[in-house]
C-alpha atoms as a PDB file:
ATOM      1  CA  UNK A   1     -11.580  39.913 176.523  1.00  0.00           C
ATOM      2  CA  UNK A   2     -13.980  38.354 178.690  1.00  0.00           C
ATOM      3  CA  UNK A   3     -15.035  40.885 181.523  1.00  0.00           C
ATOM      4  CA  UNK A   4     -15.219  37.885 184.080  1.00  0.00           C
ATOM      5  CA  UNK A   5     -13.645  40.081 187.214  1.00  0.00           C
ATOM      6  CA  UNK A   6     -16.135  42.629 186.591  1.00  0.00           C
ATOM      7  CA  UNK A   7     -16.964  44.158 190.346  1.00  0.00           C
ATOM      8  CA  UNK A   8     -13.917  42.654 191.771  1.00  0.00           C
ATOM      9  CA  UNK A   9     -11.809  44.489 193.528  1.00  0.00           C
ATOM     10  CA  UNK A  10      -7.685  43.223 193.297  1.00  0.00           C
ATOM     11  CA  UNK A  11      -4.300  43.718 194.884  1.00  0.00           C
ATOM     12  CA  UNK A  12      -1.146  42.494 192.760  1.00  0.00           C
ATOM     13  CA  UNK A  13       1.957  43.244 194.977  1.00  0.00           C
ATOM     14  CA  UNK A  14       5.378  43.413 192.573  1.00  0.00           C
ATOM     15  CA  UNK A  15       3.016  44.922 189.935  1.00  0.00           C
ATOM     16  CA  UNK A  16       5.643  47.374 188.907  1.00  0.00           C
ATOM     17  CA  UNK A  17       7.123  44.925 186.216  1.00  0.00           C
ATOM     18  CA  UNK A  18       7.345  41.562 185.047  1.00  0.00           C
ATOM     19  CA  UNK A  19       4.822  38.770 186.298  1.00  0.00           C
ATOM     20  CA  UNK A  20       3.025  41.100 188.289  1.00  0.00           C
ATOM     21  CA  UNK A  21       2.402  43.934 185.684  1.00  0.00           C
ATOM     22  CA  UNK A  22       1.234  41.243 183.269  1.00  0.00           C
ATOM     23  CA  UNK A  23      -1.247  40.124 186.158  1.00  0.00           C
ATOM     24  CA  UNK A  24      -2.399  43.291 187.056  1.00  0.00           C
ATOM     25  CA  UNK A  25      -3.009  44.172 183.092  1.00  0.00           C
ATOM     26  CA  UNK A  26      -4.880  40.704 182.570  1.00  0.00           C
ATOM     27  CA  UNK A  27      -6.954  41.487 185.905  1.00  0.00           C
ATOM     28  CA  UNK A  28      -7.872  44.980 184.433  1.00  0.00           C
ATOM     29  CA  UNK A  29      -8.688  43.762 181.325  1.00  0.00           C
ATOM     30  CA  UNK A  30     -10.874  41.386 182.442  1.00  0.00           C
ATOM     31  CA  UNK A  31     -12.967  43.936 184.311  1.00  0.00           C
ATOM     32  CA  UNK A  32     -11.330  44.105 187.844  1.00  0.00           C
ATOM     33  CA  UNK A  33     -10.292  47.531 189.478  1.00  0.00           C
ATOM     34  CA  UNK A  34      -6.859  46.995 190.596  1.00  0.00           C
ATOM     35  CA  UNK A  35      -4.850  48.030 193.261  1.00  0.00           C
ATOM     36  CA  UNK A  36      -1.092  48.355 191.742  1.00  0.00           C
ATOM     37  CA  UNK A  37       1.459  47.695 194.764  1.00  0.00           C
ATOM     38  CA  UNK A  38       4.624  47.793 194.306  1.00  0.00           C
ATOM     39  CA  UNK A  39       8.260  49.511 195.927  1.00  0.00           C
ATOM     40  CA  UNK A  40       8.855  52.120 192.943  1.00  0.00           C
ATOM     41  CA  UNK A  41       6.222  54.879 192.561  1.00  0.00           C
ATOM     42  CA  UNK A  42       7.832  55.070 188.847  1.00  0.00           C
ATOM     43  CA  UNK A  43       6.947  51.639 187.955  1.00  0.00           C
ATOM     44  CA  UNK A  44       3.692  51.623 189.850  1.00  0.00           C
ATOM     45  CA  UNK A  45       2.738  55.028 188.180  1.00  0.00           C
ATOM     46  CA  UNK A  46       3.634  53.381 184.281  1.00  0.00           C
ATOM     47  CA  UNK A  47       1.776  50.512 184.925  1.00  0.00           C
ATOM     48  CA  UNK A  48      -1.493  52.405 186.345  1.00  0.00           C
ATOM     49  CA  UNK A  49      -0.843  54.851 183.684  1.00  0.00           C
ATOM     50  CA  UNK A  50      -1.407  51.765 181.060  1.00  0.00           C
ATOM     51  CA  UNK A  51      -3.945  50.193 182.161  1.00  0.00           C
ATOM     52  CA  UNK A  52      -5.740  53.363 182.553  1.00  0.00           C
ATOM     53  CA  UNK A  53      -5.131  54.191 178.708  1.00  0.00           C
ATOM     54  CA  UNK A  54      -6.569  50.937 177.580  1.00  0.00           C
ATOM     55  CA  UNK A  55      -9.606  51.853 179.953  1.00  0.00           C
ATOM     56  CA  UNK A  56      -9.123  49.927 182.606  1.00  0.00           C
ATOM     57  CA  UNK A  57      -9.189  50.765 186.399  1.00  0.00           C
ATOM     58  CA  UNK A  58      -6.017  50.924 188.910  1.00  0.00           C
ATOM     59  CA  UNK A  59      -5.485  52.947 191.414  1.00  0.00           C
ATOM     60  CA  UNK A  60      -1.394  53.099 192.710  1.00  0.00           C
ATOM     61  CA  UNK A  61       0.390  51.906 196.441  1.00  0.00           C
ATOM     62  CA  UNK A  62       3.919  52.176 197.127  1.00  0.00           C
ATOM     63  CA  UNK A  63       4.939  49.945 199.403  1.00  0.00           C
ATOM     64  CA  UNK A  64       7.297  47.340 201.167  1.00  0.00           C
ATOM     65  CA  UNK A  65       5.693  43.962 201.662  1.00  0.00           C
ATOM     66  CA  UNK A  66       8.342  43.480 203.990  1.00  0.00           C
ATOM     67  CA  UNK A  67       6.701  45.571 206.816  1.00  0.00           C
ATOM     68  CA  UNK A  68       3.249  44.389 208.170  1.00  0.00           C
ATOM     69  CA  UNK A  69       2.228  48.219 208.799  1.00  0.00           C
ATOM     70  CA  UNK A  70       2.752  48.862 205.119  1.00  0.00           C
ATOM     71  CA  UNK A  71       0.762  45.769 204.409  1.00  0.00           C
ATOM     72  CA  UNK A  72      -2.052  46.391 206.773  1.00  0.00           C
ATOM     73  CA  UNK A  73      -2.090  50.060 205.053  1.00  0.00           C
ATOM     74  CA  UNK A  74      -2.036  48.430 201.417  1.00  0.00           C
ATOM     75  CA  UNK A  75      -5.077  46.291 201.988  1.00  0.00           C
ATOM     76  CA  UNK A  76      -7.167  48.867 204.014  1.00  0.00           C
ATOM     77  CA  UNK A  77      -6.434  51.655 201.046  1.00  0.00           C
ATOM     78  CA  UNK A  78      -7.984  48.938 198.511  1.00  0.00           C
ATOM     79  CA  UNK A  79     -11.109  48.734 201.200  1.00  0.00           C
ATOM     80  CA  UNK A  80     -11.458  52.197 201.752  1.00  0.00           C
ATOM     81  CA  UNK A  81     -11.180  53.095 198.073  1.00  0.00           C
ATOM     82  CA  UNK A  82     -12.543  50.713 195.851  1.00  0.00           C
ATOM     83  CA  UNK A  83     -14.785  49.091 198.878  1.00  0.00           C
ATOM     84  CA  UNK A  84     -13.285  45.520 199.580  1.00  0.00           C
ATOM     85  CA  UNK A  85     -10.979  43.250 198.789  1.00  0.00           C
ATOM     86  CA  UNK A  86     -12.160  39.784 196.606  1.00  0.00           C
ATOM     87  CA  UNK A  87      -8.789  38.588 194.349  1.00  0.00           C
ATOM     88  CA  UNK A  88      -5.281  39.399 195.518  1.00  0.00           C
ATOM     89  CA  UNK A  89      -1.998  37.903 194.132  1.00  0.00           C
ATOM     90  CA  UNK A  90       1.223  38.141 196.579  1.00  0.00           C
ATOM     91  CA  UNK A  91       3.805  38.163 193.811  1.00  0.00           C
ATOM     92  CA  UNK A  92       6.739  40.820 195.466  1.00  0.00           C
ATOM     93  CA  UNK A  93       9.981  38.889 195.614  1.00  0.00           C
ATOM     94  CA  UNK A  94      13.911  38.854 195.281  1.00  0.00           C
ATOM     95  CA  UNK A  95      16.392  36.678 194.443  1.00  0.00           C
ATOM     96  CA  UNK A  96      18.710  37.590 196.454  1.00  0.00           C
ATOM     97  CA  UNK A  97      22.362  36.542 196.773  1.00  0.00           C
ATOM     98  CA  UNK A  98      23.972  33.280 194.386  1.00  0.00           C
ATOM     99  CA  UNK A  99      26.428  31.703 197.306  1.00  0.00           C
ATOM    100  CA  UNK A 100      26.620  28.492 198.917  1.00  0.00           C
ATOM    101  CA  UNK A 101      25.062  27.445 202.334  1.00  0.00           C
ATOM    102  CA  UNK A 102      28.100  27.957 204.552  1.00  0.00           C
ATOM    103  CA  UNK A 103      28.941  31.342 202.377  1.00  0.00           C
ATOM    104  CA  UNK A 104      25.890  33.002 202.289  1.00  0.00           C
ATOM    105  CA  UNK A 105      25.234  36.052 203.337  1.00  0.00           C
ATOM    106  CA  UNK A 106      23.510  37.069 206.396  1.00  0.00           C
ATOM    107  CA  UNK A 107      22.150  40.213 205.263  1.00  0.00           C
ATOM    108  CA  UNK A 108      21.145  38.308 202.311  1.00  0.00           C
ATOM    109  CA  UNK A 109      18.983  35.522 204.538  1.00  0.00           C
ATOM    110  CA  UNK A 110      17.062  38.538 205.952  1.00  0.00           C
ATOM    111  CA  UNK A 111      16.105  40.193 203.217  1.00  0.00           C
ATOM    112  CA  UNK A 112      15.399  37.145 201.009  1.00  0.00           C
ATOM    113  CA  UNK A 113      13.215  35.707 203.625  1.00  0.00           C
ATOM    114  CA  UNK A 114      11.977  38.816 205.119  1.00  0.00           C
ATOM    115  CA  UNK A 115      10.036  39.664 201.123  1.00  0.00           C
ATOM    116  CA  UNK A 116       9.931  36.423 200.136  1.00  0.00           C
ATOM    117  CA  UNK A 117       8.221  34.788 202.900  1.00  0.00           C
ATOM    118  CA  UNK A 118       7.085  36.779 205.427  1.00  0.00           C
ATOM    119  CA  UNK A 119       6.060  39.583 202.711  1.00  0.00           C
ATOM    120  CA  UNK A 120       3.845  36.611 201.682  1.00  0.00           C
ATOM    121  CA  UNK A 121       2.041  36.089 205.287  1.00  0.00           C
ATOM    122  CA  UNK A 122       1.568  39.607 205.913  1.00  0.00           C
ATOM    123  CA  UNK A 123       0.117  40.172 202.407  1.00  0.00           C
ATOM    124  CA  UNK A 124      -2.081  36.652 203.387  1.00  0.00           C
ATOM    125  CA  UNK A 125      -3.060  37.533 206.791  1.00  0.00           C
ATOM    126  CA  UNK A 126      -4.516  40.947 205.861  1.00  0.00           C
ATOM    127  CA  UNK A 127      -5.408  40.070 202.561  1.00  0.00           C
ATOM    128  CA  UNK A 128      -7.360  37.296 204.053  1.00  0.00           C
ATOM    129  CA  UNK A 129      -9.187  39.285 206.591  1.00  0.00           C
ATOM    130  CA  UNK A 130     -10.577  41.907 204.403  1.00  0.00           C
ATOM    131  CA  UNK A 131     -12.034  39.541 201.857  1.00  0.00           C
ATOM    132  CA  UNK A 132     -13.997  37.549 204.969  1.00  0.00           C
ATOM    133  CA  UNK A 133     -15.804  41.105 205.305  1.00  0.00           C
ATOM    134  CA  UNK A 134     -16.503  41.354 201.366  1.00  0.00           C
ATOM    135  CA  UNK A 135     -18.221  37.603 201.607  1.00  0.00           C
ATOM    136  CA  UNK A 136     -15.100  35.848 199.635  1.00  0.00           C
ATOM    137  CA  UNK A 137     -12.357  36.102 197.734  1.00  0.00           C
ATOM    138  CA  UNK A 138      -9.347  34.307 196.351  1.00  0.00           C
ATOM    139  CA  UNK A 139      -5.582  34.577 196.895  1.00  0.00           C
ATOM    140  CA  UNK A 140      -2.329  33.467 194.614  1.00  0.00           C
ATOM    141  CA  UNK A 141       0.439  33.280 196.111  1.00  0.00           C
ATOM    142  CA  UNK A 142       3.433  33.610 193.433  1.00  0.00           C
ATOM    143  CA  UNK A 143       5.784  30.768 194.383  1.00  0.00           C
ATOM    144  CA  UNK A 144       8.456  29.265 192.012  1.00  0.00           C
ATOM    145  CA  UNK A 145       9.854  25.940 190.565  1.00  0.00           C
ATOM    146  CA  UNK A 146      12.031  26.391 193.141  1.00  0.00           C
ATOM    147  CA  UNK A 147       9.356  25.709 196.062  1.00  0.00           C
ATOM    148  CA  UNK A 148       9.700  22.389 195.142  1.00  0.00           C
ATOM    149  CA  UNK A 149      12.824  21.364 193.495  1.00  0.00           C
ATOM    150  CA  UNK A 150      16.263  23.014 194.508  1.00  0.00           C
ATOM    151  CA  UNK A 151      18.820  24.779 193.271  1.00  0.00           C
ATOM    152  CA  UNK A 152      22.686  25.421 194.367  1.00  0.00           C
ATOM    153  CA  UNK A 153      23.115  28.468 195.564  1.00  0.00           C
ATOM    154  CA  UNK A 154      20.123  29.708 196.339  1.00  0.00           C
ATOM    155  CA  UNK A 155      18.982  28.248 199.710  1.00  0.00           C
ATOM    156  CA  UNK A 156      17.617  31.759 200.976  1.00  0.00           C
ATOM    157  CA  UNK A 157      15.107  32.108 197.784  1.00  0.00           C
ATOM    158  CA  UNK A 158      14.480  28.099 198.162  1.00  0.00           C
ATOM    159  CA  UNK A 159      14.035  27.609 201.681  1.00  0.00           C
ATOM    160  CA  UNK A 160      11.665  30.686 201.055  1.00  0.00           C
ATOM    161  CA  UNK A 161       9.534  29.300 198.100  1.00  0.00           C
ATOM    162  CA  UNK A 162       9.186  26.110 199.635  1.00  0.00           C
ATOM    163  CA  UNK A 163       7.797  27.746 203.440  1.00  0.00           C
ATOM    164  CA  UNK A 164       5.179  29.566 200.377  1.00  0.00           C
ATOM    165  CA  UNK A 165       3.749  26.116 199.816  1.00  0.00           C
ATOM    166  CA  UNK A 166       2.852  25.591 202.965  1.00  0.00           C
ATOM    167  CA  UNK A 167       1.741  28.749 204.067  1.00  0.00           C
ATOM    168  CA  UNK A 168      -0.537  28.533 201.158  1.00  0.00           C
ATOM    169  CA  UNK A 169      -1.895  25.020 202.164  1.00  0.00           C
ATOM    170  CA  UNK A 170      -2.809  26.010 205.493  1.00  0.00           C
ATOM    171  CA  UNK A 171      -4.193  28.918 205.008  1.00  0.00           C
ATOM    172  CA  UNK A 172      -6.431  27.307 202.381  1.00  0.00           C
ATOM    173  CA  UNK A 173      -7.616  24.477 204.401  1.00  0.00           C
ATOM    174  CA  UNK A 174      -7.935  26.854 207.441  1.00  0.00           C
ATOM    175  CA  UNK A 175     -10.463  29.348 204.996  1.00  0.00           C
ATOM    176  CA  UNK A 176     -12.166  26.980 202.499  1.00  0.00           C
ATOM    177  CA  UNK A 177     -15.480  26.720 204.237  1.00  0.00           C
ATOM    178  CA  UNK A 178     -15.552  30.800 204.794  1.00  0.00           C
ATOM    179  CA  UNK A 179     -15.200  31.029 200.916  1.00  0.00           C
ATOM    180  CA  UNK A 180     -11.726  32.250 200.749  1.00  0.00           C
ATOM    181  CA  UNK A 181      -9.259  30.155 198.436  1.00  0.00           C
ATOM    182  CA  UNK A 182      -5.549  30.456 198.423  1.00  0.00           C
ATOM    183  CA  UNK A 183      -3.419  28.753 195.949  1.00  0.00           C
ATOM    184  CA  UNK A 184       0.519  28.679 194.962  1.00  0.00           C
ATOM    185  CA  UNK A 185       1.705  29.306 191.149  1.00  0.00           C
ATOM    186  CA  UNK A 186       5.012  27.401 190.299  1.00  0.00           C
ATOM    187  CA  UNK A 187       6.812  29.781 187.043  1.00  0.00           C
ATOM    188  CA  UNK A 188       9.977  28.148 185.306  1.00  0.00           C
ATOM    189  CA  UNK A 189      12.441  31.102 184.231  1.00  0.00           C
ATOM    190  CA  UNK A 190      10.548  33.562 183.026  1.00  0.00           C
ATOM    191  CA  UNK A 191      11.663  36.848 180.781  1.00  0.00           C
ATOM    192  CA  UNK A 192      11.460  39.713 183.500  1.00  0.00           C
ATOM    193  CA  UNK A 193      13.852  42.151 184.061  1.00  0.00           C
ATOM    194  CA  UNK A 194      15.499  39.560 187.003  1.00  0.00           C
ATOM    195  CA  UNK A 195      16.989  37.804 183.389  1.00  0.00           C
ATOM    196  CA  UNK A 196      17.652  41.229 181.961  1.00  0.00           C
ATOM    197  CA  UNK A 197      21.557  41.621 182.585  1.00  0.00           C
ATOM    198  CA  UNK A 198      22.212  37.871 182.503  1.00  0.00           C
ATOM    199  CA  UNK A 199      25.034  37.035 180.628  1.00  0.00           C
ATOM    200  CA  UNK A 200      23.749  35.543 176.862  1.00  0.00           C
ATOM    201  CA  UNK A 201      25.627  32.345 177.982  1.00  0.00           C
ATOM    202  CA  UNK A 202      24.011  31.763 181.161  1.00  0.00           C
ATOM    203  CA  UNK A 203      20.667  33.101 178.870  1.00  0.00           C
ATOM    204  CA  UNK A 204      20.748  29.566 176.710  1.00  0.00           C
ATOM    205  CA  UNK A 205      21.963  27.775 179.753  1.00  0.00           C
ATOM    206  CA  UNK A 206      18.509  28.561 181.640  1.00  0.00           C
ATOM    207  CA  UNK A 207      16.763  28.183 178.185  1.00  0.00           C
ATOM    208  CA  UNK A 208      18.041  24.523 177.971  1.00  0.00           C
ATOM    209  CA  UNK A 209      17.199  23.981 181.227  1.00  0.00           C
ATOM    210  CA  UNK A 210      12.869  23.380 180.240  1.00  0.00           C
ATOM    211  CA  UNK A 211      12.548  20.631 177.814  1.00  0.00           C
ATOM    212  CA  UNK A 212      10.084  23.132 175.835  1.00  0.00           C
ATOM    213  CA  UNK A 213      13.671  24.784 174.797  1.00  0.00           C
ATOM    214  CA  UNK A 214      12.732  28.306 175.895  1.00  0.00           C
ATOM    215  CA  UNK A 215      11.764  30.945 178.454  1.00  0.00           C
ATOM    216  CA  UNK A 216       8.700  31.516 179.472  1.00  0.00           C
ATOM    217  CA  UNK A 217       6.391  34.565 179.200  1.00  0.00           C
ATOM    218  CA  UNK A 218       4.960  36.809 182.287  1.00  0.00           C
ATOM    219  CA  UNK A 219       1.448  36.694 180.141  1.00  0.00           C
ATOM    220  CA  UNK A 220       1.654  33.246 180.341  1.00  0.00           C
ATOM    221  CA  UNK A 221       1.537  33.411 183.937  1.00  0.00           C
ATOM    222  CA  UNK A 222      -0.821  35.855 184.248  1.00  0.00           C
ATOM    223  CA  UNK A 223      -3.379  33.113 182.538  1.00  0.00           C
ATOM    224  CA  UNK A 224      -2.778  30.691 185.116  1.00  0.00           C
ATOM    225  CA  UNK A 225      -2.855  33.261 187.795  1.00  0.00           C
ATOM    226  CA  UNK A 226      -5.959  34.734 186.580  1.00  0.00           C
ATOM    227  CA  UNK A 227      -7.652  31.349 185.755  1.00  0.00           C
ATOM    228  CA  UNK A 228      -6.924  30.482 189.751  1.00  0.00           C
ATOM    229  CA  UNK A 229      -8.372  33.383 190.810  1.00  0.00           C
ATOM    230  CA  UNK A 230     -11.792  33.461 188.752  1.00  0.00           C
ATOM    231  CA  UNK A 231     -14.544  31.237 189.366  1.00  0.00           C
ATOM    232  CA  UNK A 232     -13.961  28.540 186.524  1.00  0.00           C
ATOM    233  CA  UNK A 233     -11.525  27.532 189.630  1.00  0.00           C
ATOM    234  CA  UNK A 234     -14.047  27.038 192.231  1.00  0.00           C
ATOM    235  CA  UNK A 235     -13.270  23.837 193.261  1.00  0.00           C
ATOM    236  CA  UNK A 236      -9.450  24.649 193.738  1.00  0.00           C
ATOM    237  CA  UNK A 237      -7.990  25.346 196.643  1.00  0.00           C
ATOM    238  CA  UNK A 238      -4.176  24.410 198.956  1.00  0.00           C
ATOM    239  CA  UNK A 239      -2.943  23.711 195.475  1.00  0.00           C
ATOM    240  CA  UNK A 240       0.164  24.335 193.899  1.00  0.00           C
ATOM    241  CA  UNK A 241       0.418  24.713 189.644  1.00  0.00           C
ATOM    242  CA  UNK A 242       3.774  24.879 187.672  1.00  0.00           C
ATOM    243  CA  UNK A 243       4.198  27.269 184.759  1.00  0.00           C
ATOM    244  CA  UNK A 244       7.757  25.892 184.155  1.00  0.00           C
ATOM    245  CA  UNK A 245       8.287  24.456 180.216  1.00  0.00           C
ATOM    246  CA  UNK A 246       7.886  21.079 182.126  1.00  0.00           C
ATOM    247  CA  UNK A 247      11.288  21.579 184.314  1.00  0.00           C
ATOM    248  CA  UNK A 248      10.231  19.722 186.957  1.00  0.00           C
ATOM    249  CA  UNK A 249       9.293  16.967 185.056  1.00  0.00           C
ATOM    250  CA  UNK A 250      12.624  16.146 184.791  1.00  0.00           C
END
C-alpha cells in the first residue's frame, strides 16, 4: 500500500471498532502513526495491538469525546508523543434512543447530542489548534446520510448529524487560508457492530433501503476518509461526501 501519510501524525476518535478501526488501520498502513482514541481500553488495546503486528505505528487514548478536558488531553498526548497533530478524523458517535419527537427521551437528547455534536467541536477546536502549530493538517468529520436526509425516530442523532455539516463548513471556510481543511463523510448503513443485534428482518429492510441492494463496508469508508485527508484532496475543503449505496439519491 502506498505509504502516502508517511510523517503524519493522526487521531481517529471511535477507533475501537467499526468505521473508525478500519480508518485507523488504512491510516497506519499508509504510513501514518496513529493515535487510537476511543472509550474502551479493550478495544483501543486490540486495535493498537493489530496494527502494531502488521508493523504499523499506534499508540492508545481512552477517552470520552464528550468532555472537552478529555479532548484537550487527547490531542496534547498525540503532540507530546508523536510531535504534532496533521490528519484527524472525529468519528465517536451513538445512536441513541428510536422514539418519536414528543416521546423522546431526555436523557437520550443529552447524550446523543452531547457525543454526537459537541464531541465533534471539541475534537475540532483542539484538533484544529494543534495542527496550526504543525504548519497544516486536515480534519474528517464522520457525519451520516442522516445529516442530510431524515429519519423517524431519530431526531436526537439527526438534528445532531445535520449541526456536523455545518460545523464542518465553518470551520473550513474559517481555516482554509491557514492550511487546515475540514470536511464531512456521509456513510449509508454500514456493517459495524451498531447492526450487530438487529433483527435479520429489519437486516434486509435496511439492505433494501440503498438501491446498490446491500450494506456497506467500514473499509469502504475508510477510502473515502483517507482519500479526504491526503493530499490528492487538496483542493477540497467545507464539503460533504456520501458513502451511502446511492440512498440519498432517492
Amino acid at each position: 500500500m502506498e505509504r502516502q501519510f508517511a510523517g503524519k501524525v493522526a487521531i481517529v476518535t471511535g477507533a475501537g471498532s467499526g468505521i473508525g478501526e478500519a480508518v485507523a488501520k488504512e491510516l497506519a498502513a499508509c504510513g501514518a502513526r496513529v493515535l487510537v482514541a476511543d472509550l474502551y481500553q479493550d478495544a483501543i488495546d486490540r486495535v493498537v495491538g493489530e496494527i502494531c503486528a502488521n508493523d504499523g505505528k499506534a499508540l492508545g487514548f481512552q477517552a470520552d469525546v464528550s468532555d472537552p478536558v478529555a479532548v484537550e488531553a487527547m490531542v496534547a498526548y498525540a503532540e507530546e508523543t508523536f510531535g504534532g497533530l496533521h490528519l484527524a478524523v472525529n468519528n465517536a458517535g451513538v445512536g441513541g434512543p428510536l422514539e418519536p419527537a414528543a416521546d423522546y427521551p431526555l436523557d437520550g437528547w443529552r447524550q446523543v447530542i452531547d457525543i454526537n455534536l459537541s464531541g465533534v467541536f471539541y475534537c475540532t477546536k483542539f484538533e484544529i489548534q494543534a495542527m496550526l502549530r504543525a504548519g497544516g493538517g486536515a480534519i474528517v468529520n464522520m457525519a451520516s446520510i442522516l445529516g442530510s436526509v431524515g429519519t423517524a425516530g431519530a431526531i436526537a442523532y439527526v438534528a445532531a448529524k445535520h449541526g456536523v455539516l455545518g460545523l464542518t463548513k465553518v470551520a473550513a471556510m474559517e481555516y482554509a487560508a491557514q492550511g487546515v481543511r475540514v470536511n464531512a463523510v456521509g456513510p449509508g448503513y454500514i456493517d459495524t457492530p451498531l447492526l450487530a443485534n438487529l433483527d435479520p428482518e429489519v437486516y434486509e429492510k435496511l439492505k433494501s433501503l440503498h438501491p446498490i441492494g446491500r450494506i456497506g463496508t467500514s473499509e469502504e469508508v475508510a477510502a473515502l476518509t483517507c482519500f479526504l485527508l491526503s493530499d490528492r484532496a487538496s483542493f477540497i475543503t467545507g464539503s460533504y461526501h456520501l458513502v451511502d449505496g446511492g440512498y440519498v439519491a432517492q
